[in-house]
PDB file of N, CA and C in Angstrom:
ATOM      1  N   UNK A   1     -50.880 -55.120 -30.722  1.00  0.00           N
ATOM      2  CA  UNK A   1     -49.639 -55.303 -30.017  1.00  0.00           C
ATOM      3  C   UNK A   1     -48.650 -54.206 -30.426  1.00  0.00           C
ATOM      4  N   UNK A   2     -48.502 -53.620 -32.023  1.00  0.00           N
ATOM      5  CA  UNK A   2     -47.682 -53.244 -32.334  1.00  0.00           C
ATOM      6  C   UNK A   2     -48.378 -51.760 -31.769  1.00  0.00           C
ATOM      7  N   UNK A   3     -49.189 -51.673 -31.948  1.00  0.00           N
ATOM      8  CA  UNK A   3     -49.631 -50.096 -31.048  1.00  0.00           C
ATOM      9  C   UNK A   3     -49.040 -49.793 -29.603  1.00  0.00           C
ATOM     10  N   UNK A   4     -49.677 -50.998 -28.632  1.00  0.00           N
ATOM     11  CA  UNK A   4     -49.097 -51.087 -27.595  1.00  0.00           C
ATOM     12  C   UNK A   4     -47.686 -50.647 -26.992  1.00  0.00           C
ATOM     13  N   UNK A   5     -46.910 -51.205 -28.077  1.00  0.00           N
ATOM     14  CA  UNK A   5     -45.464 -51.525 -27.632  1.00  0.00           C
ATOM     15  C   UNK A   5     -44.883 -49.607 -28.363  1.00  0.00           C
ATOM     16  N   UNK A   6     -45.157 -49.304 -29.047  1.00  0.00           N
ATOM     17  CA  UNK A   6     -45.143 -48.231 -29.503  1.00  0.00           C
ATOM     18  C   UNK A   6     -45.480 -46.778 -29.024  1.00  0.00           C
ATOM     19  N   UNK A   7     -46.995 -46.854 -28.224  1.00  0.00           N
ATOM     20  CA  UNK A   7     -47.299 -46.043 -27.953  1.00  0.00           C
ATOM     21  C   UNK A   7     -46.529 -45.217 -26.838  1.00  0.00           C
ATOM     22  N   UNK A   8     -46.357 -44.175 -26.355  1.00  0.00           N
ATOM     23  CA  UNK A   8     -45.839 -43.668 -24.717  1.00  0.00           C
ATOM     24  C   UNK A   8     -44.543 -44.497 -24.605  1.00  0.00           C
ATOM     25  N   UNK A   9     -43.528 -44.685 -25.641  1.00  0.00           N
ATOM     26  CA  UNK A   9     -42.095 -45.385 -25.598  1.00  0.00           C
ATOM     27  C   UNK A   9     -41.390 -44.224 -24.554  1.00  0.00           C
ATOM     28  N   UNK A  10     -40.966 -45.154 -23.148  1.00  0.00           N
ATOM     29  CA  UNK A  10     -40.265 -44.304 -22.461  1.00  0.00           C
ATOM     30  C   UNK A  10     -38.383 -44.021 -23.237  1.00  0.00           C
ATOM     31  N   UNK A  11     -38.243 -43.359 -22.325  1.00  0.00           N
ATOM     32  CA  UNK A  11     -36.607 -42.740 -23.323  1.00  0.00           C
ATOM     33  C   UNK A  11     -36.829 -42.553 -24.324  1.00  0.00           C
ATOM     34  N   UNK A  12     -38.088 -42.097 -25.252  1.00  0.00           N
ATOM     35  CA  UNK A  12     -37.390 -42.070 -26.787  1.00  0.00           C
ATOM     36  C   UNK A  12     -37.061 -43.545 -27.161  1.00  0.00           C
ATOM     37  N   UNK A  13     -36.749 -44.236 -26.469  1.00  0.00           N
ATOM     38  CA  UNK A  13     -36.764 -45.857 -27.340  1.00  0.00           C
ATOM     39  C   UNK A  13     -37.054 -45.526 -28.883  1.00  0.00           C
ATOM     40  N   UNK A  14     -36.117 -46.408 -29.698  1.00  0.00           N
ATOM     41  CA  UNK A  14     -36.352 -46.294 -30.950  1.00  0.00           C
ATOM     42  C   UNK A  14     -36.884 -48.101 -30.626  1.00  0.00           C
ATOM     43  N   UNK A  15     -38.360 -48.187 -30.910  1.00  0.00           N
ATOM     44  CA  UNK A  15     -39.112 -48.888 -31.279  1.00  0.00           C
ATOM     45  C   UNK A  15     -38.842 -49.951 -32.595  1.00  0.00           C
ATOM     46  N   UNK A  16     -39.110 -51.029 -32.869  1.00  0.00           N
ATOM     47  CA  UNK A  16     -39.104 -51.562 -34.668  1.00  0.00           C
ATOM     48  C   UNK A  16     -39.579 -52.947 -34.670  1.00  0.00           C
ATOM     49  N   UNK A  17     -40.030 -53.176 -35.641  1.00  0.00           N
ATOM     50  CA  UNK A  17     -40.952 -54.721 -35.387  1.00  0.00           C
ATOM     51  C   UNK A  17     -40.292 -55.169 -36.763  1.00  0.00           C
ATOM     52  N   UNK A  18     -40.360 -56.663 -36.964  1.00  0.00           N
ATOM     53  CA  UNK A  18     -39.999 -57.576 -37.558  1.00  0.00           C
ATOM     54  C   UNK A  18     -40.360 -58.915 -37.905  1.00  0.00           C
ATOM     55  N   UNK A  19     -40.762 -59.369 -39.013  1.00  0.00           N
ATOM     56  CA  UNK A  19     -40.648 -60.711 -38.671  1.00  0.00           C
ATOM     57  C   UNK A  19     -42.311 -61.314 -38.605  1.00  0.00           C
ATOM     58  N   UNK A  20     -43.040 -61.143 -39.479  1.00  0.00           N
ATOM     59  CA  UNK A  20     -44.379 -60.806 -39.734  1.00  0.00           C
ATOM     60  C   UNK A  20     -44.620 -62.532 -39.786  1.00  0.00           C
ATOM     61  N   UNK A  21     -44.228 -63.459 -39.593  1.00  0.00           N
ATOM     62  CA  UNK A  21     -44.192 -64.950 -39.901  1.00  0.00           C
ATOM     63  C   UNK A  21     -45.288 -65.817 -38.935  1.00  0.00           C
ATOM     64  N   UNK A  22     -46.068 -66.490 -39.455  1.00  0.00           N
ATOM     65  CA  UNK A  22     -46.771 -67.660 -38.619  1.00  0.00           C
ATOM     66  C   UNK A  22     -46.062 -69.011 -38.989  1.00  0.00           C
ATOM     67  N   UNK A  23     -46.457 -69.932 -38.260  1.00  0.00           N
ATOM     68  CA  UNK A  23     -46.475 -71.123 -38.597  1.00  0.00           C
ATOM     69  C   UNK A  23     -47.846 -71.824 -38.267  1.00  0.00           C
ATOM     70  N   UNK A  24     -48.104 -73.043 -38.916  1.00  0.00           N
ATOM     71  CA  UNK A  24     -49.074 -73.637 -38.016  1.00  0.00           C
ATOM     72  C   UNK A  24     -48.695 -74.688 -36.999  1.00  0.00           C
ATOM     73  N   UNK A  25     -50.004 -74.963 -35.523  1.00  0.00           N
ATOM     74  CA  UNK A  25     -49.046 -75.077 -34.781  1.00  0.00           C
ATOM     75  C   UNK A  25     -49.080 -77.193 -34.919  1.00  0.00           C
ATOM     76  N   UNK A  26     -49.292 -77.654 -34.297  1.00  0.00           N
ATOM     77  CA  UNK A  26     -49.250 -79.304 -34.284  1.00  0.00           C
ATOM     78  C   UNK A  26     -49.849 -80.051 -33.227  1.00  0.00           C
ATOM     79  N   UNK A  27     -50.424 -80.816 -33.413  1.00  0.00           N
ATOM     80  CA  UNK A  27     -51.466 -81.708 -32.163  1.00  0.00           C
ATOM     81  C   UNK A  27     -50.647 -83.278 -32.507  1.00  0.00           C
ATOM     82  N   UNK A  28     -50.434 -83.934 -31.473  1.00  0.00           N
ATOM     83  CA  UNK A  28     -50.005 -85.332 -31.734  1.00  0.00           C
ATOM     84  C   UNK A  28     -50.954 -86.055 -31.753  1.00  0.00           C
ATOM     85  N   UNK A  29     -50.856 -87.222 -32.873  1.00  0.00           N
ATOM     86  CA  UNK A  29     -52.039 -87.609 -32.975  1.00  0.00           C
ATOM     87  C   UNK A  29     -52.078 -89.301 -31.514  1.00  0.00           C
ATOM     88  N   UNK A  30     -53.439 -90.013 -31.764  1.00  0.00           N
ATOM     89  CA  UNK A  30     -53.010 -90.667 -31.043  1.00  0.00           C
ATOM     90  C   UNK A  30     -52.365 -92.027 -31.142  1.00  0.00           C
ATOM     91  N   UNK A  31     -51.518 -92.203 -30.302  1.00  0.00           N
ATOM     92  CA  UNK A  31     -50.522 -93.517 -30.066  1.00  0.00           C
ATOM     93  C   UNK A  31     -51.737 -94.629 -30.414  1.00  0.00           C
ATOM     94  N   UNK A  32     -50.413 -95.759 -31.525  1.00  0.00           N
ATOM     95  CA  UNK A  32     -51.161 -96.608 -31.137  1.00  0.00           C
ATOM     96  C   UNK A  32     -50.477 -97.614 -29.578  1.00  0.00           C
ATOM     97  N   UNK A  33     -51.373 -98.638 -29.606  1.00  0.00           N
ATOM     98  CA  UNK A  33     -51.365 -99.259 -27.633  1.00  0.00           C
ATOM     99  C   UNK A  33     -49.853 -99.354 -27.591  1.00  0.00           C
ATOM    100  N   UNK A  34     -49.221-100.059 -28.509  1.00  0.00           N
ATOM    101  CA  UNK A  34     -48.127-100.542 -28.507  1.00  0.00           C
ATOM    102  C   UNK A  34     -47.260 -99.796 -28.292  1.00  0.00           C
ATOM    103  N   UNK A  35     -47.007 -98.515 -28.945  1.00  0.00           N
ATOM    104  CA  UNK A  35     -45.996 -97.667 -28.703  1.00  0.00           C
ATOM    105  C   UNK A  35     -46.351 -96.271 -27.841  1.00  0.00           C
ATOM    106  N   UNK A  36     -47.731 -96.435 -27.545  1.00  0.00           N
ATOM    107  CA  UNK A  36     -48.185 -95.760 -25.949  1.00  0.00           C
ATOM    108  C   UNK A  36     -47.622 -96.921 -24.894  1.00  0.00           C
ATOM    109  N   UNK A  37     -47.422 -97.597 -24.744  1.00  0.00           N
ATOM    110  CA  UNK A  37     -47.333 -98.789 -23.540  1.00  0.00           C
ATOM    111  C   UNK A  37     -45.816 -98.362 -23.852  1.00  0.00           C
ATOM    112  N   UNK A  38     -44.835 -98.381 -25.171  1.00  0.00           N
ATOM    113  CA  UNK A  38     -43.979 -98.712 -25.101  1.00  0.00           C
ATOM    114  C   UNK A  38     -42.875 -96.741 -24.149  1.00  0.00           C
ATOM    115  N   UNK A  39     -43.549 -96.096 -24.302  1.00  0.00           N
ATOM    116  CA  UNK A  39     -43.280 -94.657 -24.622  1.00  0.00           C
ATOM    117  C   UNK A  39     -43.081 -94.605 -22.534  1.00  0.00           C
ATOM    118  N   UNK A  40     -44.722 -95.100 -22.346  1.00  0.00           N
ATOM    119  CA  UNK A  40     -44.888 -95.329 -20.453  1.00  0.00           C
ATOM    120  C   UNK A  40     -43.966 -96.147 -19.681  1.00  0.00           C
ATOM    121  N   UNK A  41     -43.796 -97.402 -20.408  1.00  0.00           N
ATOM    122  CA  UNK A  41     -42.163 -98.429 -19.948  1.00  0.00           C
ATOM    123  C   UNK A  41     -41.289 -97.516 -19.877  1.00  0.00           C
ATOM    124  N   UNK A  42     -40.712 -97.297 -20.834  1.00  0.00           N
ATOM    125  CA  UNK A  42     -39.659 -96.526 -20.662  1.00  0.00           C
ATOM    126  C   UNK A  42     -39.495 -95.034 -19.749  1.00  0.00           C
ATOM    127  N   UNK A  43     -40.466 -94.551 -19.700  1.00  0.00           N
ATOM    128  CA  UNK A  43     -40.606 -93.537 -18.141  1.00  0.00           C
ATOM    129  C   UNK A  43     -40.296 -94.159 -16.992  1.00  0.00           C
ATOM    130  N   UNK A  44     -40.826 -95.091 -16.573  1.00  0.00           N
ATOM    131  CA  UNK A  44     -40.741 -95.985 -15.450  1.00  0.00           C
ATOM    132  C   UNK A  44     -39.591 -96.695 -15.377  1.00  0.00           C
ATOM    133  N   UNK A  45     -38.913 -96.834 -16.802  1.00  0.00           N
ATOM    134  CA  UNK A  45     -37.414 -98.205 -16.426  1.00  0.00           C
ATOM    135  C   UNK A  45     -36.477 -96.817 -16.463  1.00  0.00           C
ATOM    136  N   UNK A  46     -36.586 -95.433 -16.828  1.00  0.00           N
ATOM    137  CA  UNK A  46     -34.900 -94.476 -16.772  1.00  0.00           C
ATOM    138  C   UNK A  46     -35.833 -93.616 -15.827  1.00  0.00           C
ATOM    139  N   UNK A  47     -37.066 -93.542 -15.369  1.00  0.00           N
ATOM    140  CA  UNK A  47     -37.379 -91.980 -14.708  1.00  0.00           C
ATOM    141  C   UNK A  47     -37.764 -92.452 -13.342  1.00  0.00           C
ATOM    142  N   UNK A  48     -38.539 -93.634 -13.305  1.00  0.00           N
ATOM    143  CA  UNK A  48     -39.044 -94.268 -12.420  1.00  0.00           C
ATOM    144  C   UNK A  48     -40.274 -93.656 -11.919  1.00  0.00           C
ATOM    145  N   UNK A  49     -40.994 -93.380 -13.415  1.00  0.00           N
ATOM    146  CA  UNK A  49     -42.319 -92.615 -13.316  1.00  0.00           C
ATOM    147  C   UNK A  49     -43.029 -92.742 -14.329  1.00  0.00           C
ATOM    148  N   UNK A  50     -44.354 -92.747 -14.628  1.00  0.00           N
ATOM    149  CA  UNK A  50     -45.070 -92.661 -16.355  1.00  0.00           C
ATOM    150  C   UNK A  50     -44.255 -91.623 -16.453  1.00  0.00           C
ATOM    151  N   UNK A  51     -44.187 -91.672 -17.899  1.00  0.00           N
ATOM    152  CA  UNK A  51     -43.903 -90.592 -18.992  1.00  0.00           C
ATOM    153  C   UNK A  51     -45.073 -89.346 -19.067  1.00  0.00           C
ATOM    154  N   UNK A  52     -44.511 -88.223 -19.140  1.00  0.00           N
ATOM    155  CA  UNK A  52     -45.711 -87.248 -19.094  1.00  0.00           C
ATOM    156  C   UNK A  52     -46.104 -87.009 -20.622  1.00  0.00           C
ATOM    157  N   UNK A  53     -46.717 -86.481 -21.000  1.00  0.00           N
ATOM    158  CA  UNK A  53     -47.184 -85.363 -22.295  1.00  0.00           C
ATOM    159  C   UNK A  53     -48.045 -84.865 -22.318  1.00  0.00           C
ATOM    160  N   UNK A  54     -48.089 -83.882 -23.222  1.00  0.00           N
ATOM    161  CA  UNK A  54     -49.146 -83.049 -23.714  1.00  0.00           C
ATOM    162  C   UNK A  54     -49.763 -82.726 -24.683  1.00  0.00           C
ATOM    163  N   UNK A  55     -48.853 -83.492 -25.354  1.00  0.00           N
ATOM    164  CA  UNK A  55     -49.176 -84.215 -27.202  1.00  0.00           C
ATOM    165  C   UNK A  55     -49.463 -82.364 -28.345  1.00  0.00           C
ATOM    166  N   UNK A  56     -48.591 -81.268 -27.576  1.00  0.00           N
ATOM    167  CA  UNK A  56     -48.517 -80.451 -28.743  1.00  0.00           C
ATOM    168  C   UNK A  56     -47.833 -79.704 -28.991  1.00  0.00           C
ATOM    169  N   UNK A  57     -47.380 -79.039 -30.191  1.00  0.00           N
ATOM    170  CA  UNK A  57     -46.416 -78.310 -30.310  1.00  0.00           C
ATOM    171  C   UNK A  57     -46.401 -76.928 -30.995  1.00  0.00           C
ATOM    172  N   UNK A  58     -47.332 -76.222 -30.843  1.00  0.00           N
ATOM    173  CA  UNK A  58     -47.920 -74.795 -30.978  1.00  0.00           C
ATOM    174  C   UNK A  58     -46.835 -73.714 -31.513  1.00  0.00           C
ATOM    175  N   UNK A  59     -45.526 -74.522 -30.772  1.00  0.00           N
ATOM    176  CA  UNK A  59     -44.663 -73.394 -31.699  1.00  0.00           C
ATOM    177  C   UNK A  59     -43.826 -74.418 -32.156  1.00  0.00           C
ATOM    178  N   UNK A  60     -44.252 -75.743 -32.856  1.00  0.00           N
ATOM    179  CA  UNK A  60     -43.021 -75.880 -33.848  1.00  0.00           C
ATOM    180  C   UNK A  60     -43.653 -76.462 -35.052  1.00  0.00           C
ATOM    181  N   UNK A  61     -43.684 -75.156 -35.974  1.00  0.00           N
ATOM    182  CA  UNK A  61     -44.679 -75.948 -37.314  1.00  0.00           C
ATOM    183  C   UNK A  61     -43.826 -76.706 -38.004  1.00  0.00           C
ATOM    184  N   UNK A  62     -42.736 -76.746 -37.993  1.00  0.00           N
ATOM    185  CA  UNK A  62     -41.656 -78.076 -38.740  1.00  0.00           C
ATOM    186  C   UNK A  62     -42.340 -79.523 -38.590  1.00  0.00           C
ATOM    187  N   UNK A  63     -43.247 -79.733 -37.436  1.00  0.00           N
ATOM    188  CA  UNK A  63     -43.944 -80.884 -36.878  1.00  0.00           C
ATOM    189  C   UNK A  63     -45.038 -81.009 -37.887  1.00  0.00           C
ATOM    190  N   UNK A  64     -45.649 -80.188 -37.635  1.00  0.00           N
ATOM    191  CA  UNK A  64     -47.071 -79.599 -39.051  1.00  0.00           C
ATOM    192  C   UNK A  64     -46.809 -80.431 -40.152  1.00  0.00           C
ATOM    193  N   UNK A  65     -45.732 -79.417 -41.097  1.00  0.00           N
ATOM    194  CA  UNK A  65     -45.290 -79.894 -42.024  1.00  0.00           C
ATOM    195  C   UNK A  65     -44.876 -81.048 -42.382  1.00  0.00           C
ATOM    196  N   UNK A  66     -44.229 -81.973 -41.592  1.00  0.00           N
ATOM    197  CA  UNK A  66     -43.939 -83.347 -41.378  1.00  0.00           C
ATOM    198  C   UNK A  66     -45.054 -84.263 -41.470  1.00  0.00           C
ATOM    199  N   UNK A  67     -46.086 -83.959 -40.776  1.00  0.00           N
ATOM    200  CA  UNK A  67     -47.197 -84.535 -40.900  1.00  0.00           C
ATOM    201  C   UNK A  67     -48.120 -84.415 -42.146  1.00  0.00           C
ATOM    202  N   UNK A  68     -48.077 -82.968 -42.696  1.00  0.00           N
ATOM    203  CA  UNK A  68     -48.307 -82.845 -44.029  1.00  0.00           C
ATOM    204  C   UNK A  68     -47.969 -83.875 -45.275  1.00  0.00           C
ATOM    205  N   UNK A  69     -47.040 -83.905 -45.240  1.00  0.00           N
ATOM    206  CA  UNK A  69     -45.784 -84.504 -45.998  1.00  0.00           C
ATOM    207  C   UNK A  69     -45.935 -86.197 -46.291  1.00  0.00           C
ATOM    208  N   UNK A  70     -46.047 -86.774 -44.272  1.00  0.00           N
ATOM    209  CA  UNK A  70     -46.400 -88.043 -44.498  1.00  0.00           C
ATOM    210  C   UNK A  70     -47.241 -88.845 -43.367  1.00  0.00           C
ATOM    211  N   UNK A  71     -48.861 -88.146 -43.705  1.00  0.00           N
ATOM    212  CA  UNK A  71     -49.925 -88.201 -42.828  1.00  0.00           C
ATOM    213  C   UNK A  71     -50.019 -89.592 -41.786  1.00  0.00           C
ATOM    214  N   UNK A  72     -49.472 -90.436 -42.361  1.00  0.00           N
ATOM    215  CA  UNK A  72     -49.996 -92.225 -42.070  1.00  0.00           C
ATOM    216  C   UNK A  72     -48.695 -92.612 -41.312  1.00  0.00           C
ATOM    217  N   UNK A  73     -47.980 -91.299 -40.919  1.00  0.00           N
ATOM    218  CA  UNK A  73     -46.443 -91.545 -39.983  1.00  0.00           C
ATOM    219  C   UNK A  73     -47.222 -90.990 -38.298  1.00  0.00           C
ATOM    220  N   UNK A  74     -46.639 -91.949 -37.064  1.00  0.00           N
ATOM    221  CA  UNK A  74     -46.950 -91.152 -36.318  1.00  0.00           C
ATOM    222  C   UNK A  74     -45.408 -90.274 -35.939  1.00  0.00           C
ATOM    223  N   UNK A  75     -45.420 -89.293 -35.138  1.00  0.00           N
ATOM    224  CA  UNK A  75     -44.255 -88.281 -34.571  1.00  0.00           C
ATOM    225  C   UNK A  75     -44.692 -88.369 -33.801  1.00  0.00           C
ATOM    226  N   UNK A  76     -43.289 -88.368 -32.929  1.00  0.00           N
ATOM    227  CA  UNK A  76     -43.294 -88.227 -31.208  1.00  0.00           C
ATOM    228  C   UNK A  76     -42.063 -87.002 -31.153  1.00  0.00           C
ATOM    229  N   UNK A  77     -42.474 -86.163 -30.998  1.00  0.00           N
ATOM    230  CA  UNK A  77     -41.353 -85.108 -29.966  1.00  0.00           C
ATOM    231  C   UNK A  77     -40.902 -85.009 -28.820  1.00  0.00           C
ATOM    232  N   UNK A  78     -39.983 -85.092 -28.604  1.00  0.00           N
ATOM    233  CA  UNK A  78     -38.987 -85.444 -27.228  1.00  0.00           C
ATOM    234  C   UNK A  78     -38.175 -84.466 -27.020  1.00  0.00           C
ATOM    235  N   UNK A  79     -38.617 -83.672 -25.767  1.00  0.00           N
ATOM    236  CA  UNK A  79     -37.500 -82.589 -25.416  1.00  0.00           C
ATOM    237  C   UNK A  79     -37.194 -82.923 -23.757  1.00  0.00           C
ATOM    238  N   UNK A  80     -36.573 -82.087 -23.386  1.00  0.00           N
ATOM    239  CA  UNK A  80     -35.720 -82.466 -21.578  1.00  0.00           C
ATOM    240  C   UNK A  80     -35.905 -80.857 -21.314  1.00  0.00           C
ATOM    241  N   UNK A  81     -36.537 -81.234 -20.160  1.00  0.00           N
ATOM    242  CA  UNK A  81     -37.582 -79.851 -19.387  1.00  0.00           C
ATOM    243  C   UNK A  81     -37.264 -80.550 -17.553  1.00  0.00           C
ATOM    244  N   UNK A  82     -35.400 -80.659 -17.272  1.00  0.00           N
ATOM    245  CA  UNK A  82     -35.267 -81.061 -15.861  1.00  0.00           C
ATOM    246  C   UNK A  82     -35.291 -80.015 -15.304  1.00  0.00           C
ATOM    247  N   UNK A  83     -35.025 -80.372 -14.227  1.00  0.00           N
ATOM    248  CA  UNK A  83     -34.767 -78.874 -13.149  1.00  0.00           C
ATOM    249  C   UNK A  83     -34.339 -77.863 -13.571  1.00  0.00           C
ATOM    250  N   UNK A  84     -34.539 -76.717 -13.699  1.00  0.00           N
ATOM    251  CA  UNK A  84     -34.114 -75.358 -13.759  1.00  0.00           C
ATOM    252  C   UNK A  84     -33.916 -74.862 -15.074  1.00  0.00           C
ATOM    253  N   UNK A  85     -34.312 -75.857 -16.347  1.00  0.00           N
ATOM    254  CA  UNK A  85     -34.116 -75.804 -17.841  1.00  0.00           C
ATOM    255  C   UNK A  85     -34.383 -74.768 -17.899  1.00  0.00           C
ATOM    256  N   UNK A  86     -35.865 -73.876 -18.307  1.00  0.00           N
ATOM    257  CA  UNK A  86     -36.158 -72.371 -18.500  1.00  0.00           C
ATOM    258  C   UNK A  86     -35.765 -72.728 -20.100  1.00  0.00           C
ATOM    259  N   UNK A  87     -36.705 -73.457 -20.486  1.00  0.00           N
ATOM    260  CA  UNK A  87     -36.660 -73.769 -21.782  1.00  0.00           C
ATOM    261  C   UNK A  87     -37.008 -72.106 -22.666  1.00  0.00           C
ATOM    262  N   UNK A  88     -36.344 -72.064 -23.393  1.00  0.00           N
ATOM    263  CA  UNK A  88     -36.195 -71.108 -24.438  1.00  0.00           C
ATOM    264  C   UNK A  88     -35.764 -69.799 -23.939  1.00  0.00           C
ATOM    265  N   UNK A  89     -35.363 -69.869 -22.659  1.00  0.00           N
ATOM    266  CA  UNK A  89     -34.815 -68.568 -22.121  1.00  0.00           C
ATOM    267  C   UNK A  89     -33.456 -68.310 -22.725  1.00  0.00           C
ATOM    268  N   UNK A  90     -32.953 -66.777 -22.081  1.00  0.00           N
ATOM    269  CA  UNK A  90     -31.591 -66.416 -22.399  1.00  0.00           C
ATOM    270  C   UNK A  90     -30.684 -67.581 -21.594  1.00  0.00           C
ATOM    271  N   UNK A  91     -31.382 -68.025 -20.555  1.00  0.00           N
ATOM    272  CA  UNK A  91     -30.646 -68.925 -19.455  1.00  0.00           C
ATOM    273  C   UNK A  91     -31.035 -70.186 -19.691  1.00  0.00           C
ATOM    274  N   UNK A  92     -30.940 -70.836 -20.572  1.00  0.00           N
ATOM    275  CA  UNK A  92     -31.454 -71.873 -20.958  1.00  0.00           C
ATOM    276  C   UNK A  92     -30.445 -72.913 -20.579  1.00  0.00           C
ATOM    277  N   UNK A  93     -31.070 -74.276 -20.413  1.00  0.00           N
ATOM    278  CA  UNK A  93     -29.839 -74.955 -20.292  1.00  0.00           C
ATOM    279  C   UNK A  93     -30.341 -76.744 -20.561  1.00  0.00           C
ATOM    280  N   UNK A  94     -29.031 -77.701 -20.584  1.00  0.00           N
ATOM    281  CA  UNK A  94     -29.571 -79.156 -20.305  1.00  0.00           C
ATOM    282  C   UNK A  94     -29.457 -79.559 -19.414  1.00  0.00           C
ATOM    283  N   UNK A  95     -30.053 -80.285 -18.510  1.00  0.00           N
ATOM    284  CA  UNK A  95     -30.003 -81.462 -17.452  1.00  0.00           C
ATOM    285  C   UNK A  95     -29.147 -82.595 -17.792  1.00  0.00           C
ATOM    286  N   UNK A  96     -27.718 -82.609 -17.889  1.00  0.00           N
ATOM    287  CA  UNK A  96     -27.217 -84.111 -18.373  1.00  0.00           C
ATOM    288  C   UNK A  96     -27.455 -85.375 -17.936  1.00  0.00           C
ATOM    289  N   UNK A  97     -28.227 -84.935 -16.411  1.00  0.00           N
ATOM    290  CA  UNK A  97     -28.718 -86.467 -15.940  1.00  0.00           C
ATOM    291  C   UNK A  97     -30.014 -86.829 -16.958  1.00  0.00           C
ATOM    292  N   UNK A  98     -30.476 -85.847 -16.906  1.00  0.00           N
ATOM    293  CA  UNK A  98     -32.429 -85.970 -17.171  1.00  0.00           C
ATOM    294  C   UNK A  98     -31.620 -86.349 -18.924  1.00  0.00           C
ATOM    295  N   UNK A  99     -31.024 -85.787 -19.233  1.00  0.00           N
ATOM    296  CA  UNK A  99     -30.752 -85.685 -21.372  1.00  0.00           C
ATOM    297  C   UNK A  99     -30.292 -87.340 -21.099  1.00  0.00           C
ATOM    298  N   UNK A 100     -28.899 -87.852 -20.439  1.00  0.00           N
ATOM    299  CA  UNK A 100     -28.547 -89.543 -20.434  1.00  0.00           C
ATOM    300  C   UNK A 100     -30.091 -90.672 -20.240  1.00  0.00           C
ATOM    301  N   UNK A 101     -30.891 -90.313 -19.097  1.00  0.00           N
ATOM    302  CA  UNK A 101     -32.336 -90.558 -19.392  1.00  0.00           C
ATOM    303  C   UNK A 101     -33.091 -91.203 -20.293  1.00  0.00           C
ATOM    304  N   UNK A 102     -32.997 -89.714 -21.279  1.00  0.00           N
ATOM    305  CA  UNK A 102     -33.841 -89.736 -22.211  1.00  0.00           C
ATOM    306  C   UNK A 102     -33.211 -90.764 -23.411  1.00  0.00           C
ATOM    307  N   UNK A 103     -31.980 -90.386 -23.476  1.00  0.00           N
ATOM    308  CA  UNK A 103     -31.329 -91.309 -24.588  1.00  0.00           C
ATOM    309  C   UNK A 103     -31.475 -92.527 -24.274  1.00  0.00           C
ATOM    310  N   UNK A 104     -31.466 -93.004 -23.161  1.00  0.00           N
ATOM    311  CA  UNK A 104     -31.615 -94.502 -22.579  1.00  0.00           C
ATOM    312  C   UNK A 104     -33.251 -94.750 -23.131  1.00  0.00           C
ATOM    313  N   UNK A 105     -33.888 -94.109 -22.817  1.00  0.00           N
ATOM    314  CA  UNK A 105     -35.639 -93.997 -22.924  1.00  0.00           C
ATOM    315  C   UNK A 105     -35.707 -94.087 -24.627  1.00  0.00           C
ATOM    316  N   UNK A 106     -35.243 -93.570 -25.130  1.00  0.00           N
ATOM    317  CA  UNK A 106     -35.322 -92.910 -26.695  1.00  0.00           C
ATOM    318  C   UNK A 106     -35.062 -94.624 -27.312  1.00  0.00           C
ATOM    319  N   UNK A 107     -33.906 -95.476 -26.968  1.00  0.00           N
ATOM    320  CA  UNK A 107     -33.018 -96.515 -27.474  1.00  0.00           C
ATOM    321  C   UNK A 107     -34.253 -97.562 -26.999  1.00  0.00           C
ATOM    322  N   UNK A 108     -35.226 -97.936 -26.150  1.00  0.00           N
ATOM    323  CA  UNK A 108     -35.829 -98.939 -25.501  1.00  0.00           C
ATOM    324  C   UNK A 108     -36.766 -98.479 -26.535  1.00  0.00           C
ATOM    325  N   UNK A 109     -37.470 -96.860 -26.996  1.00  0.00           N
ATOM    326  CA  UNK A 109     -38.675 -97.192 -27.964  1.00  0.00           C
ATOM    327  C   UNK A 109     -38.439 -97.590 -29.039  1.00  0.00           C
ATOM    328  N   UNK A 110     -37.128 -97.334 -29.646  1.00  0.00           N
ATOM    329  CA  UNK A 110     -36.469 -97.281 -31.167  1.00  0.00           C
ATOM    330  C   UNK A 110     -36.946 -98.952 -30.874  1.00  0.00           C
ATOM    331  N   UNK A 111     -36.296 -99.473 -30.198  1.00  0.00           N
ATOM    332  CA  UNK A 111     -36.341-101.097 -29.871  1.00  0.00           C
ATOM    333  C   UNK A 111     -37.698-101.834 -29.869  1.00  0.00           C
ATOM    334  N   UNK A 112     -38.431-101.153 -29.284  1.00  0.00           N
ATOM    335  CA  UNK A 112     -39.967-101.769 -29.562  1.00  0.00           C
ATOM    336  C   UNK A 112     -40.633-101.084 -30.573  1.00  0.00           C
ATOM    337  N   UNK A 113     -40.235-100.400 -31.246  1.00  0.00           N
ATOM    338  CA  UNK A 113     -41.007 -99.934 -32.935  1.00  0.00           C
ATOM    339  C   UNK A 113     -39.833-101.025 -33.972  1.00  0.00           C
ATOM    340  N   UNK A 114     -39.233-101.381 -33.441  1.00  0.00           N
ATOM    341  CA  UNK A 114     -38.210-102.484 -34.474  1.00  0.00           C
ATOM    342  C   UNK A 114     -38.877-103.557 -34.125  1.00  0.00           C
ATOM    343  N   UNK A 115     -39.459-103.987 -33.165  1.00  0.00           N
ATOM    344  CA  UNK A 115     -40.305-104.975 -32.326  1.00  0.00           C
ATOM    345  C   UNK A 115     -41.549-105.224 -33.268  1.00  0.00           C
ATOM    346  N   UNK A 116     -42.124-104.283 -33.489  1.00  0.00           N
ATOM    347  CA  UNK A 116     -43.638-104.427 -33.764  1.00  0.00           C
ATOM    348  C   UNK A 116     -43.262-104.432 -35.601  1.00  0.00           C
TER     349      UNK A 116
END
């Protein structure tokens, strides 16, 4: 990559790399029924849809580590990806309908993990 970006630099570009860092990335493990059932309710009572996922987080090793730390915990990560977000762009932004949502969604699981 660093060749790439280097090689044939139009303008003279002064070129420079930085930041030599990995993380590792994170797989969610799986739900148990209860708080899979409870995670899908709550899509359907604020979205009026299942809940989607993809159960990973490739760029956030803070998740990793967490799990490191305290294996026999499950984590759920929750982000808001509404219309036009462009998550991690310069233009990034929130959905305040889709974010009120989620907090509504977030308060019904807190409620059924106090449940169980």
């Amino acid at each position: 990559m660093k060749e790439k970006l280097s090689t044939d630099v139009p303008y003279n570009a002064k070129v420079t790399f930085a930041g030599d860092h990995t993380g590792s990335g994170w797989c969610m493990k799986e739900l148990p029924a209860w708080l899979k059932q409870s995670v899908e309710t709550s899509g359907e009572l604020f979205y009026g849809k299942p809940s989607g996922s993809y159960a990973m987080g490739g760029s956030i090793p803070f998740l990793a580590e967490l799990e490191k730390m305290y294996p026999s915990t499950v984590i759920l990560a929750f982000g808001v990806l509404g219309p036009n977000a462009n998550a991690h762009g310069p233009n990034e932004m929130i959905n305040l309908t889709y974010t009120k949502k989620l907090t509504c969604a977030l308060a019904h699981i807190v409620q059924s993990v106090a449940d169980n």
